[in-house]
PDB file of N, CA and C in Angstrom:
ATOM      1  N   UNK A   1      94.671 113.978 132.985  1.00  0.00           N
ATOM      2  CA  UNK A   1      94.139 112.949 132.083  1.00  0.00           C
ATOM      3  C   UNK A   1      95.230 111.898 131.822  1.00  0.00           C
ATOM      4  N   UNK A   2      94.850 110.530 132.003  1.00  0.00           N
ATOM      5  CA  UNK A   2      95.721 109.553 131.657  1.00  0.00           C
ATOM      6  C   UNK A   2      96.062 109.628 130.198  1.00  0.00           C
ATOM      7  N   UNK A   3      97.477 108.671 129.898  1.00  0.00           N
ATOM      8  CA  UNK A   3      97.387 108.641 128.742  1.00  0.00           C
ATOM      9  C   UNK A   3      96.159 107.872 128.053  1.00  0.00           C
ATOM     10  N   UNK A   4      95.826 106.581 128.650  1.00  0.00           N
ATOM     11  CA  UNK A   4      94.540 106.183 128.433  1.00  0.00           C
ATOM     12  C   UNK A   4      93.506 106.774 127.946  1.00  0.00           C
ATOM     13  N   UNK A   5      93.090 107.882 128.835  1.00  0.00           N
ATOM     14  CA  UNK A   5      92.254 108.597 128.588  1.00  0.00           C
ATOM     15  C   UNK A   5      92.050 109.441 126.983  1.00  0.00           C
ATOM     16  N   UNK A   6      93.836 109.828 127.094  1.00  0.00           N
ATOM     17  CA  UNK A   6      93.753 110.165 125.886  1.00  0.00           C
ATOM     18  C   UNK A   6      93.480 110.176 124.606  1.00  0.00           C
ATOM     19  N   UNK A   7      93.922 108.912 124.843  1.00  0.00           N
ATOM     20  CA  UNK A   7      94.272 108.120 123.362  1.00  0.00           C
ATOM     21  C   UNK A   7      92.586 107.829 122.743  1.00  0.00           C
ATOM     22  N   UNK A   8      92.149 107.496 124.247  1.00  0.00           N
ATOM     23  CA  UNK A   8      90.408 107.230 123.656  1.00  0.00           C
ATOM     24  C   UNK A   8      90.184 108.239 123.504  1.00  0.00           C
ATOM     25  N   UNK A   9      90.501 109.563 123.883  1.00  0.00           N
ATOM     26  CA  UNK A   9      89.179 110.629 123.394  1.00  0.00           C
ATOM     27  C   UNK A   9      90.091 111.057 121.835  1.00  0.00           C
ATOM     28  N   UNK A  10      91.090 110.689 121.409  1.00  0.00           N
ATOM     29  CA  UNK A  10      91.409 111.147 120.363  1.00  0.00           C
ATOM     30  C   UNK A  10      91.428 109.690 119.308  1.00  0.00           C
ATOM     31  N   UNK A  11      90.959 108.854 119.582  1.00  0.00           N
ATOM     32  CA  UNK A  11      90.317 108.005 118.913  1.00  0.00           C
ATOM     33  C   UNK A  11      88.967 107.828 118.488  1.00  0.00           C
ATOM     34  N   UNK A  12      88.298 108.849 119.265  1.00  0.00           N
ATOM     35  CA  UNK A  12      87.208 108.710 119.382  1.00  0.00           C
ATOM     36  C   UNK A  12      86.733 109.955 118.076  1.00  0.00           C
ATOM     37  N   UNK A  13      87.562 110.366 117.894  1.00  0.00           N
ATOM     38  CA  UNK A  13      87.550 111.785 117.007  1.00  0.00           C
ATOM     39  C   UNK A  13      87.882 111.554 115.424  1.00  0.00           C
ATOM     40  N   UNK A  14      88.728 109.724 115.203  1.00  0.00           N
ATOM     41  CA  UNK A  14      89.510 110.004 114.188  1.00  0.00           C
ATOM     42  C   UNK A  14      88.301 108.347 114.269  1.00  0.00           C
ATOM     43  N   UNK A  15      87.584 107.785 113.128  1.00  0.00           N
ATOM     44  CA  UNK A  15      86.808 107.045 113.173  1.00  0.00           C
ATOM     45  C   UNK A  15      87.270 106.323 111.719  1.00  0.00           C
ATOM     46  N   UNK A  16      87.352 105.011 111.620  1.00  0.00           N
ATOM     47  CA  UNK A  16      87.390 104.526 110.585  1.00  0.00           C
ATOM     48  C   UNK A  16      86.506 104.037 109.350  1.00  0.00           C
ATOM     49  N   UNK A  17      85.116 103.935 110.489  1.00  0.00           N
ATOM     50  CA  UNK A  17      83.990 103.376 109.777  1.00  0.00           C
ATOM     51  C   UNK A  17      83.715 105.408 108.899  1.00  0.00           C
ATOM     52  N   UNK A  18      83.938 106.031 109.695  1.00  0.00           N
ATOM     53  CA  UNK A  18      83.133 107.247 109.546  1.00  0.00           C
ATOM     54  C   UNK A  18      84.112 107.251 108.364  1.00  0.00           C
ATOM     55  N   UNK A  19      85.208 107.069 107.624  1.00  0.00           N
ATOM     56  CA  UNK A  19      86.272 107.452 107.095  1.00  0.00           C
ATOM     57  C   UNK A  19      86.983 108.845 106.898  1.00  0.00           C
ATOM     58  N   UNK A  20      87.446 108.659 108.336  1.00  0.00           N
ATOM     59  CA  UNK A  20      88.264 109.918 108.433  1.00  0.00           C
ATOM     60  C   UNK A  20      89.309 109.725 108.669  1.00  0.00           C
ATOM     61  N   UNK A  21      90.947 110.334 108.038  1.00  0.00           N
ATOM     62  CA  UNK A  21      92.133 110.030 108.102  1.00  0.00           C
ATOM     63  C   UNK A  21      92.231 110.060 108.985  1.00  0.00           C
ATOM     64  N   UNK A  22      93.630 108.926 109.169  1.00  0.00           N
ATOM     65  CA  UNK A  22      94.323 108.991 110.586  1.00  0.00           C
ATOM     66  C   UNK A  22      95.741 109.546 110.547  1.00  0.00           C
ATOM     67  N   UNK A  23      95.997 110.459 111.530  1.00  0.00           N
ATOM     68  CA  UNK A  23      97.371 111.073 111.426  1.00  0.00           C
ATOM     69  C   UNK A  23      98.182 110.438 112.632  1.00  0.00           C
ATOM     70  N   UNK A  24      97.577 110.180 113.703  1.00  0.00           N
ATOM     71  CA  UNK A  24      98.760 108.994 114.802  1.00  0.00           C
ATOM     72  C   UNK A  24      98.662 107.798 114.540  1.00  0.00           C
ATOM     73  N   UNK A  25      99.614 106.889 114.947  1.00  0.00           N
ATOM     74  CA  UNK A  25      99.989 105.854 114.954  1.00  0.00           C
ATOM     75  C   UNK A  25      99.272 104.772 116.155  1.00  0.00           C
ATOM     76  N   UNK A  26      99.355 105.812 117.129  1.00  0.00           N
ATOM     77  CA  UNK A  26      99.233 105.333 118.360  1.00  0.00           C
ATOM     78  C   UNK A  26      98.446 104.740 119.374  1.00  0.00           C
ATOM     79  N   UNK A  27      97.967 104.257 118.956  1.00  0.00           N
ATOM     80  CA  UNK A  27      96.534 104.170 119.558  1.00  0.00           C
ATOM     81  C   UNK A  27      96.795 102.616 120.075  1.00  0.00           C
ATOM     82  N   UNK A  28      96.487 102.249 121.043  1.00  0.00           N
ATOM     83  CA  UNK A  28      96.794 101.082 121.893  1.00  0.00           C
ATOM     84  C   UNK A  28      95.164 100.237 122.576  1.00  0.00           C
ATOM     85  N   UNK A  29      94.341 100.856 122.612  1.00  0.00           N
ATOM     86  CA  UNK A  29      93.298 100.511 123.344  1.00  0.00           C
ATOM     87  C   UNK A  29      91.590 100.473 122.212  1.00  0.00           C
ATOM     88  N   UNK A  30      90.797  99.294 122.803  1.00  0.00           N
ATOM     89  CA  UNK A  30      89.194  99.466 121.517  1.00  0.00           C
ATOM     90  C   UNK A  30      88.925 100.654 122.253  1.00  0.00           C
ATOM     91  N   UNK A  31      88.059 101.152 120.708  1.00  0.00           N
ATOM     92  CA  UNK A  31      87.806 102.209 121.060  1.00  0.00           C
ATOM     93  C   UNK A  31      86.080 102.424 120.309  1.00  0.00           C
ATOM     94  N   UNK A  32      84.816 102.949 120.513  1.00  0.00           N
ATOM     95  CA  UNK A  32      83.813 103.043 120.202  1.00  0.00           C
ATOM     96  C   UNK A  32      84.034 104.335 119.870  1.00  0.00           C
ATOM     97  N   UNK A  33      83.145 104.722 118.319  1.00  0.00           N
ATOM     98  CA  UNK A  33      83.352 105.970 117.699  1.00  0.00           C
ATOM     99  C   UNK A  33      81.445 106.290 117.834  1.00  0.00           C
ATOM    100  N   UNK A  34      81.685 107.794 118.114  1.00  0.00           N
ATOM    101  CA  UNK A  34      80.496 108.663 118.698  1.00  0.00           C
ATOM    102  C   UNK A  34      79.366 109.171 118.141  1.00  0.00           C
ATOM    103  N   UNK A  35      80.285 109.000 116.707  1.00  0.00           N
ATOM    104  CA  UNK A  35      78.934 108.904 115.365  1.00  0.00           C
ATOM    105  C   UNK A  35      78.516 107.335 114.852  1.00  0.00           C
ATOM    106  N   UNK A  36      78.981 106.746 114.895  1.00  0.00           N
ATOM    107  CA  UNK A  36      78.448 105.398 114.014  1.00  0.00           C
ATOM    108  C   UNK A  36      78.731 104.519 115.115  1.00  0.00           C
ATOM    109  N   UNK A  37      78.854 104.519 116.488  1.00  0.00           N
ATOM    110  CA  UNK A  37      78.876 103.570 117.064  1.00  0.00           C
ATOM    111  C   UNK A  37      79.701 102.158 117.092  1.00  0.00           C
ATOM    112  N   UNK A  38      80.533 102.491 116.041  1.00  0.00           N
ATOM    113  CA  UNK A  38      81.259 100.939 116.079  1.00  0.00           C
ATOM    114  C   UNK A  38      82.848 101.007 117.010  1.00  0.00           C
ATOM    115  N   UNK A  39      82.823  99.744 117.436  1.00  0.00           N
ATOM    116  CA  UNK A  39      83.807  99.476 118.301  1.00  0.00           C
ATOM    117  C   UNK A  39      85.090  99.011 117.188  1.00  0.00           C
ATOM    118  N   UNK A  40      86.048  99.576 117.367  1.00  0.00           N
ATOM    119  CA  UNK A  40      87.637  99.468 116.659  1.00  0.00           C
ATOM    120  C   UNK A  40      88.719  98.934 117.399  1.00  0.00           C
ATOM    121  N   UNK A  41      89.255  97.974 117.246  1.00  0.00           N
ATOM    122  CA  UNK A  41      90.444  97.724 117.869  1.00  0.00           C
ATOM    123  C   UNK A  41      91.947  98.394 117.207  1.00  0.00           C
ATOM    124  N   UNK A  42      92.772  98.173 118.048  1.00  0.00           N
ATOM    125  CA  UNK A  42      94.465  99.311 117.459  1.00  0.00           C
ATOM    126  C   UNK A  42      94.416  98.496 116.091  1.00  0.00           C
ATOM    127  N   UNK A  43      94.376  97.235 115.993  1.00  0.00           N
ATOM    128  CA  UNK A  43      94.744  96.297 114.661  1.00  0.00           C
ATOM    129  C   UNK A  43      94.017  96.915 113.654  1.00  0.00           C
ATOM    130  N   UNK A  44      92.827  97.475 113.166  1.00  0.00           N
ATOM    131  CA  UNK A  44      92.116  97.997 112.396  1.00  0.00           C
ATOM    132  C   UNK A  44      92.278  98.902 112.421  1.00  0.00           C
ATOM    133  N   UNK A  45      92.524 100.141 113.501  1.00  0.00           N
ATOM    134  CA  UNK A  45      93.527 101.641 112.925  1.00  0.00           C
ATOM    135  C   UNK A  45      94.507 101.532 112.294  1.00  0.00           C
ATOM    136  N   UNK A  46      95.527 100.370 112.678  1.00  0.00           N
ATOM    137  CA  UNK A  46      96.683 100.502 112.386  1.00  0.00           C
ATOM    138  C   UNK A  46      96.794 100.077 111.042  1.00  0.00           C
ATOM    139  N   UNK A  47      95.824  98.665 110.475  1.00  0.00           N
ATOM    140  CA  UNK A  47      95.992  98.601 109.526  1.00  0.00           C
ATOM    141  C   UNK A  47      95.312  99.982 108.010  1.00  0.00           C
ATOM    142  N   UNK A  48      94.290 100.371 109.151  1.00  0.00           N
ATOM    143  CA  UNK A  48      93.485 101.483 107.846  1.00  0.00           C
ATOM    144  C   UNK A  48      94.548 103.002 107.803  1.00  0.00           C
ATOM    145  N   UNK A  49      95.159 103.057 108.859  1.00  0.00           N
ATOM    146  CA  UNK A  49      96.515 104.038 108.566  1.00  0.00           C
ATOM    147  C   UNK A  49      97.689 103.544 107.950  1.00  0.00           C
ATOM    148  N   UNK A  50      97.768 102.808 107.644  1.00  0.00           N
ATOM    149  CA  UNK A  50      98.747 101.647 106.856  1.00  0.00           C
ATOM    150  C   UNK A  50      98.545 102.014 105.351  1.00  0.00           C
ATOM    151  N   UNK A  51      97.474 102.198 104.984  1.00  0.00           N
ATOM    152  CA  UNK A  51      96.847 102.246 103.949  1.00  0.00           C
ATOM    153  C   UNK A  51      96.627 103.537 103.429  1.00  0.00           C
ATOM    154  N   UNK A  52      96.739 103.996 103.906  1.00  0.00           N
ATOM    155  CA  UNK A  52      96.532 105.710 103.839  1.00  0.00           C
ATOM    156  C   UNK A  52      98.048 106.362 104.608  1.00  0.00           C
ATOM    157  N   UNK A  53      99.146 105.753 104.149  1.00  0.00           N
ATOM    158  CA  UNK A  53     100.423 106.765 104.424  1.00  0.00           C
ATOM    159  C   UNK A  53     100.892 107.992 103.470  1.00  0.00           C
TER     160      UNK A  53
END
């Protein structure tokens, strides 16, 4: 599995709309979440983990 790969399927797990904490930082790529369907870019993880340190 790429890191690519990764990062989306563990983005895909940690959802912002859904509001569920985020514990990485890392996340580099949009990502569509599997319950609510919305598309997230890193700028909106990063800032909603920003917020929740």
């Amino acid at each position: 599995m790429t890191k690519r790969q990764t990062q989306y399927r563990l983005a895909n797990e940690l959802c912002v709309t859904c509001n569920v904490g985020l514990e990485r930082s890392d996340y580099f790529y949009a990502m569509i979440c599997p319950l609510c369907g919305r598309k997230h870019s890193y700028l909106v993880i990063l800032k909603y983990k920003g917020q929740f340190k």
